[in-house]
PDB file of N, CA and C in Angstrom:
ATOM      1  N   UNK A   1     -28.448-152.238  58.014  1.00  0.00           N
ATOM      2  CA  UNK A   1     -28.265-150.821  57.783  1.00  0.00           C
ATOM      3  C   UNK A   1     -28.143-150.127  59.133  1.00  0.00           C
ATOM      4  N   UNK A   2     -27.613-148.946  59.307  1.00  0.00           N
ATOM      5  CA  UNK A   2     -27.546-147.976  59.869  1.00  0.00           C
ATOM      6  C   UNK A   2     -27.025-146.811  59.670  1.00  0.00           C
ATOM      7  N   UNK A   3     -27.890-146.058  60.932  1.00  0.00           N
ATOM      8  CA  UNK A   3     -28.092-144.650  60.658  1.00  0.00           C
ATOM      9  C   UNK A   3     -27.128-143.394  61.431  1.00  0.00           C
ATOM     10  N   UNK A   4     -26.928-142.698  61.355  1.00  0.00           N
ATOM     11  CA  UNK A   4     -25.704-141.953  62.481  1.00  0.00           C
ATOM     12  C   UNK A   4     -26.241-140.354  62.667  1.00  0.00           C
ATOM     13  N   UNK A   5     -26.411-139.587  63.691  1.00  0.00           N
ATOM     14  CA  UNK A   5     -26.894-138.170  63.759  1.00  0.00           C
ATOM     15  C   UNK A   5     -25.812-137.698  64.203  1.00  0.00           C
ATOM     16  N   UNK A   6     -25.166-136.736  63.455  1.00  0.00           N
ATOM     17  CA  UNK A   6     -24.181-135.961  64.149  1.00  0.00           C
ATOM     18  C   UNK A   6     -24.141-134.432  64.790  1.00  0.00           C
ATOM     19  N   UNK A   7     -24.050-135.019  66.401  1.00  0.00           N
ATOM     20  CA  UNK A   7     -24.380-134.745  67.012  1.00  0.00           C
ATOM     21  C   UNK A   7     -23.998-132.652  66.841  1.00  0.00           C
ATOM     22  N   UNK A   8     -22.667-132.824  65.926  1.00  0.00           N
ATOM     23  CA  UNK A   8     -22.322-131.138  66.027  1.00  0.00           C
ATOM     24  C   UNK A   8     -23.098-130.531  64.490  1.00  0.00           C
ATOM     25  N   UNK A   9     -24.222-131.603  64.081  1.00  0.00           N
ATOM     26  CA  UNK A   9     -24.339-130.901  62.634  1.00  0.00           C
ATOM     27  C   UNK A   9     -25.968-130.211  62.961  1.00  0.00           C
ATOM     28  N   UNK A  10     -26.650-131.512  64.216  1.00  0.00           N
ATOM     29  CA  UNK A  10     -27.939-131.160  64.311  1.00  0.00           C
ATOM     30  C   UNK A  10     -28.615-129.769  64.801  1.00  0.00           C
ATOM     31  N   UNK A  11     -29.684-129.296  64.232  1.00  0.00           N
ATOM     32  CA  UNK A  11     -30.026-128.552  65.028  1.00  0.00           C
ATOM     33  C   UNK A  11     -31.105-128.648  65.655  1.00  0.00           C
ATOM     34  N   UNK A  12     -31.451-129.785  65.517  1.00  0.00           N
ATOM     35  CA  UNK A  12     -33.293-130.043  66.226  1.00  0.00           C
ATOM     36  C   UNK A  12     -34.494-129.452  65.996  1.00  0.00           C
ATOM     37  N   UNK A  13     -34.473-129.569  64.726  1.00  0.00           N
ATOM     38  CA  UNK A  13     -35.558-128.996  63.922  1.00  0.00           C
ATOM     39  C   UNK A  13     -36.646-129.987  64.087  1.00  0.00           C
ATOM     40  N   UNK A  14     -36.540-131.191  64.466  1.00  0.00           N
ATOM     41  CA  UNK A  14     -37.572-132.420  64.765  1.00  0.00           C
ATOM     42  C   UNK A  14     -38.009-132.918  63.574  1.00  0.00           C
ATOM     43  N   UNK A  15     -37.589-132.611  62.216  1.00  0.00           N
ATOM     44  CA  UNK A  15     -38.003-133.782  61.018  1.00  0.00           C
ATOM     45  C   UNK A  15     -37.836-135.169  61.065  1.00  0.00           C
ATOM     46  N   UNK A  16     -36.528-135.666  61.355  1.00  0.00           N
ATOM     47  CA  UNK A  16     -36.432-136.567  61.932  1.00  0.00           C
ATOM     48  C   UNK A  16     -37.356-137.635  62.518  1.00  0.00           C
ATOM     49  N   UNK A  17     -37.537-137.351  63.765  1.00  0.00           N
ATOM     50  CA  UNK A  17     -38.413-137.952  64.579  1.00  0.00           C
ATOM     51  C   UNK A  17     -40.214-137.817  64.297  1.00  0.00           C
ATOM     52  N   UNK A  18     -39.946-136.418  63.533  1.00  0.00           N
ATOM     53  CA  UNK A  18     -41.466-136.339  63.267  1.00  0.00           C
ATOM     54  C   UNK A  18     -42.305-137.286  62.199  1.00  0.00           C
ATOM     55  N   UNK A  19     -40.898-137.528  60.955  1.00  0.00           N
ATOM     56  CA  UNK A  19     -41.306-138.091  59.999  1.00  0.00           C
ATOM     57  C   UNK A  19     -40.673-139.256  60.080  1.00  0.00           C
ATOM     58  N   UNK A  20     -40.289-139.757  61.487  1.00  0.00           N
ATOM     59  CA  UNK A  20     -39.938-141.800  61.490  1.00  0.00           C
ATOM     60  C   UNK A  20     -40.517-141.732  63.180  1.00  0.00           C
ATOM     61  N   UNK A  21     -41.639-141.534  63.576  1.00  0.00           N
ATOM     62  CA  UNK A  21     -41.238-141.740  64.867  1.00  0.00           C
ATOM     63  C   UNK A  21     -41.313-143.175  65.492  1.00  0.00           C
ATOM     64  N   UNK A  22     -41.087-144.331  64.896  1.00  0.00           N
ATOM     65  CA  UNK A  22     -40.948-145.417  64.925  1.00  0.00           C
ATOM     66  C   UNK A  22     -39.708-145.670  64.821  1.00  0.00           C
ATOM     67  N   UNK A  23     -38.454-144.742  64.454  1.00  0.00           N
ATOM     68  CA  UNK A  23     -37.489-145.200  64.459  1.00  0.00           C
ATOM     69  C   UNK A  23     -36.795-144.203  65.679  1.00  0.00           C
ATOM     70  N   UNK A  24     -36.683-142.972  65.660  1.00  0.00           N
ATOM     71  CA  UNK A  24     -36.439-142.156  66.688  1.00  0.00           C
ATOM     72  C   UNK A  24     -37.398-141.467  67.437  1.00  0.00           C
ATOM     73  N   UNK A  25     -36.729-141.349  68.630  1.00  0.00           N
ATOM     74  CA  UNK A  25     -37.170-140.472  70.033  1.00  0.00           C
ATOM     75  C   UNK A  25     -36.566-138.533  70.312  1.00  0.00           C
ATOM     76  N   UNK A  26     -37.697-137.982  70.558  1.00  0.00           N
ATOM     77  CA  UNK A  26     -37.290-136.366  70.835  1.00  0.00           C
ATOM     78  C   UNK A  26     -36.724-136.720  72.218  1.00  0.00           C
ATOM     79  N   UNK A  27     -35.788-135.655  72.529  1.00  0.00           N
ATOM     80  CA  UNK A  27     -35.723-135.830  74.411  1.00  0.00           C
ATOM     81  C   UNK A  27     -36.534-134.095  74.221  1.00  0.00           C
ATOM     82  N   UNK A  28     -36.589-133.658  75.795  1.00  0.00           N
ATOM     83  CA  UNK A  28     -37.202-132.470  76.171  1.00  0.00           C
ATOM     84  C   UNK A  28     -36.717-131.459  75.467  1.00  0.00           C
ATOM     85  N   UNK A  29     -35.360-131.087  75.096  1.00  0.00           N
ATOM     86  CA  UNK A  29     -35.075-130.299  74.079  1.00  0.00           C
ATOM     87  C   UNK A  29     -35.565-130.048  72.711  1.00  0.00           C
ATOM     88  N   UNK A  30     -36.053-130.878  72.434  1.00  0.00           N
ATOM     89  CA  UNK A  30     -36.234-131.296  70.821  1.00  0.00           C
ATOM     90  C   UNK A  30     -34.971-131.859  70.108  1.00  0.00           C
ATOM     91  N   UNK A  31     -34.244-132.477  70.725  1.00  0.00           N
ATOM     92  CA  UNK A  31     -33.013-133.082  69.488  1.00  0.00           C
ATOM     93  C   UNK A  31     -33.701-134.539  69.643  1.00  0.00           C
ATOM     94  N   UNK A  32     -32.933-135.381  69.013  1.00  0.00           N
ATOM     95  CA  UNK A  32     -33.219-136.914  68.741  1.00  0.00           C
ATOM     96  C   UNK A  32     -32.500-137.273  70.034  1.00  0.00           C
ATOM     97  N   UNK A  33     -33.092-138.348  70.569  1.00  0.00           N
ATOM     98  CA  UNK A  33     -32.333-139.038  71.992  1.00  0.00           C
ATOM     99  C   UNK A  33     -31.254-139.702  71.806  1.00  0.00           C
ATOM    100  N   UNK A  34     -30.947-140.316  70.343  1.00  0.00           N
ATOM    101  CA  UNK A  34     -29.332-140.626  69.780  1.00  0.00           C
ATOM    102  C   UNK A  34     -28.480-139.907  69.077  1.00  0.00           C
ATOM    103  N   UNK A  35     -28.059-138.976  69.723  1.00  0.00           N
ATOM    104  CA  UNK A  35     -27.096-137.914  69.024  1.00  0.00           C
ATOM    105  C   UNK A  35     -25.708-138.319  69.362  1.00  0.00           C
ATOM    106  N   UNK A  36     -24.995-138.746  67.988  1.00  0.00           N
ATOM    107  CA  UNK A  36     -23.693-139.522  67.910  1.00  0.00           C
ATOM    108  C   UNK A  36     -23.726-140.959  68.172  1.00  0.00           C
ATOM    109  N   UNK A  37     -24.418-141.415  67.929  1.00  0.00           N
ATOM    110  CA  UNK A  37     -24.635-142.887  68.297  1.00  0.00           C
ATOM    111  C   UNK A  37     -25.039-143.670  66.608  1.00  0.00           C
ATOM    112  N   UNK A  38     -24.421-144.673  66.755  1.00  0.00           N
ATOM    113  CA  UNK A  38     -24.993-145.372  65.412  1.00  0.00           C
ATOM    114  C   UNK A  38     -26.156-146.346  66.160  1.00  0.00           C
ATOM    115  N   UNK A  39     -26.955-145.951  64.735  1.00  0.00           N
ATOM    116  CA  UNK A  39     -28.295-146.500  65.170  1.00  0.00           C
ATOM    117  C   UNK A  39     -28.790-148.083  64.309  1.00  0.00           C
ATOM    118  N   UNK A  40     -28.970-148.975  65.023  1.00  0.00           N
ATOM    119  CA  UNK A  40     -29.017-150.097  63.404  1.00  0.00           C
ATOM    120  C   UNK A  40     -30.914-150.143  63.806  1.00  0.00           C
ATOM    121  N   UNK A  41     -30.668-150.141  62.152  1.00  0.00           N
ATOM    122  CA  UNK A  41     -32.020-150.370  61.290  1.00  0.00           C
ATOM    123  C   UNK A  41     -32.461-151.691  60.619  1.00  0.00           C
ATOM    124  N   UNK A  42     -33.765-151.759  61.642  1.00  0.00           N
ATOM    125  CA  UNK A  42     -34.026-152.967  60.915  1.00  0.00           C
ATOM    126  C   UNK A  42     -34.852-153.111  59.452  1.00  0.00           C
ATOM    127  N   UNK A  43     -34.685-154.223  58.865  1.00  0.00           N
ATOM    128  CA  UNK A  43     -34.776-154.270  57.100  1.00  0.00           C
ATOM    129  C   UNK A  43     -36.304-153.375  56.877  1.00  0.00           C
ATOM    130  N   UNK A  44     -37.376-153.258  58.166  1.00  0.00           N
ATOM    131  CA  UNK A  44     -38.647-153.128  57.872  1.00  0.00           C
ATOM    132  C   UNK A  44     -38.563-151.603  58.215  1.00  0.00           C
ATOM    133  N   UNK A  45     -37.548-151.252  58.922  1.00  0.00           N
ATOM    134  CA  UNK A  45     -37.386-149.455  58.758  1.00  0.00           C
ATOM    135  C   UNK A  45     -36.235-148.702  57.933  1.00  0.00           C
ATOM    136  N   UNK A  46     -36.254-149.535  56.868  1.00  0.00           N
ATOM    137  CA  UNK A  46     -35.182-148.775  55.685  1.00  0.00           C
ATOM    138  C   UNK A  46     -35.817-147.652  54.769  1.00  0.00           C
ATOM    139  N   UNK A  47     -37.194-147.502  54.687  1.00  0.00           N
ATOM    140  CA  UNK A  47     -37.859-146.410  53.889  1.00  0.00           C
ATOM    141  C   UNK A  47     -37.937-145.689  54.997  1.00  0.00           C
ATOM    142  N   UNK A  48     -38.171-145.685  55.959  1.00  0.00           N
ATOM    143  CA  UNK A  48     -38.298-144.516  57.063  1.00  0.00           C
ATOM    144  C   UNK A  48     -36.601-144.192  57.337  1.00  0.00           C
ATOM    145  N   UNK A  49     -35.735-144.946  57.665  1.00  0.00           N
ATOM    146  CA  UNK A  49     -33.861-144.065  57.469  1.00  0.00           C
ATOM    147  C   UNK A  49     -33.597-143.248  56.229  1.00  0.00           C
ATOM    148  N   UNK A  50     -34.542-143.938  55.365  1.00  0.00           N
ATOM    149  CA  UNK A  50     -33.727-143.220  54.022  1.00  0.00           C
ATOM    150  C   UNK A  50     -34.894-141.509  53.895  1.00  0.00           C
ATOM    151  N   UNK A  51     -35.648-142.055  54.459  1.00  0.00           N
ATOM    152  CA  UNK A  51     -36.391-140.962  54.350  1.00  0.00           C
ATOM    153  C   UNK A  51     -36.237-139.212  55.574  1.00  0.00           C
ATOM    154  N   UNK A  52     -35.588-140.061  56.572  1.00  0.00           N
ATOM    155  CA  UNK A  52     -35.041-139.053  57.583  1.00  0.00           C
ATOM    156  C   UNK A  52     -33.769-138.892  56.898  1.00  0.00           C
ATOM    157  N   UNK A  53     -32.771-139.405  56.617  1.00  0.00           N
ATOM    158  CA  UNK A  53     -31.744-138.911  55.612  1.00  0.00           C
ATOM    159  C   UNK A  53     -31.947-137.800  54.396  1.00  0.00           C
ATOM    160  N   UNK A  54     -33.189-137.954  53.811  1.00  0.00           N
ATOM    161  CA  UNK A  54     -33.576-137.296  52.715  1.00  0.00           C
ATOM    162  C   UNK A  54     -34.219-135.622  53.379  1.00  0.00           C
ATOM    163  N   UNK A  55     -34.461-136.211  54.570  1.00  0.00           N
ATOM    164  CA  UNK A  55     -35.030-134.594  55.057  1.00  0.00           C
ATOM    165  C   UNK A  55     -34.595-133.591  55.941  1.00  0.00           C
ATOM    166  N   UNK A  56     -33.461-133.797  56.671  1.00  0.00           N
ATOM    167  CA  UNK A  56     -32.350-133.753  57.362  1.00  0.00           C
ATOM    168  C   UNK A  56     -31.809-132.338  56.915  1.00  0.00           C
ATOM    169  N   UNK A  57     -32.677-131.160  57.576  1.00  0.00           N
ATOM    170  CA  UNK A  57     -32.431-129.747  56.751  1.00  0.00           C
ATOM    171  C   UNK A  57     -30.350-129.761  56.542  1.00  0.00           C
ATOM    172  N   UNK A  58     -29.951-130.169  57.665  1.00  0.00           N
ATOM    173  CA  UNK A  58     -28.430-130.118  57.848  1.00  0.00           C
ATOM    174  C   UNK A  58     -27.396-130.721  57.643  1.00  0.00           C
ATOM    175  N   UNK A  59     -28.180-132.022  57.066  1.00  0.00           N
ATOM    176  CA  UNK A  59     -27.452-133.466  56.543  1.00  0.00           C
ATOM    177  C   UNK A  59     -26.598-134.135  57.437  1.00  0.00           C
ATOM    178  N   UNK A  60     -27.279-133.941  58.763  1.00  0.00           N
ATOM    179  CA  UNK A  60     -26.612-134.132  60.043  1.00  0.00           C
ATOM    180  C   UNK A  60     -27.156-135.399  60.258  1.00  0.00           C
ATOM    181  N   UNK A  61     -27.947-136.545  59.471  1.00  0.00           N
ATOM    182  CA  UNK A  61     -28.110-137.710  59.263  1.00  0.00           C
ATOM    183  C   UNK A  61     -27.707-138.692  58.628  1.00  0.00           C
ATOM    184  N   UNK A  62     -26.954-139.645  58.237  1.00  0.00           N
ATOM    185  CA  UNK A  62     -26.050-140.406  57.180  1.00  0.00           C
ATOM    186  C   UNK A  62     -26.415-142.265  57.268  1.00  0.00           C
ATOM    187  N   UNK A  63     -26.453-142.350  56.406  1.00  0.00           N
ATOM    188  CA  UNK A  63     -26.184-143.842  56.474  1.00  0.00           C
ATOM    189  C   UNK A  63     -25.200-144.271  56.615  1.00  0.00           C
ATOM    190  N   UNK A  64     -24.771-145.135  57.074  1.00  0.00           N
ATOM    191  CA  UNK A  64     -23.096-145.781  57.194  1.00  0.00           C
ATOM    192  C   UNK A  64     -23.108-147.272  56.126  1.00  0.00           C
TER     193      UNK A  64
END
């Protein structure tokens, strides 16, 4: 699996990272440190992608 943040949808509200921070990183701004980047997920962080997908005020998170 993987995950994709797009980068013109986010607004850095920090759900994301707040609610996987095992899967993503804040930088000093507050956005995620992979903005536009596909991210692969491993099988043991698929409830935490699907769950930053699910909370994603902007839907600026996707599975591919």
């Amino acid at each position: 699996m993987k995950i994709h943040i797009d980068e013109n949808l986010c607004a850095g509200h920090g759900r994301c990272y707040t609610l996987a921070p095992e899967l993503l990183d804040s930088n000093d701004e507050g956005y995620p440190t992979r903005l536009g980047e596909d991210i692969d997920v491993t099988p043991q962080l698929e409830d935490a992608a699907q769950r930053v997908v699910a909370n994603c005020p902007e839907g600026a998170i996707r599975i591919l």
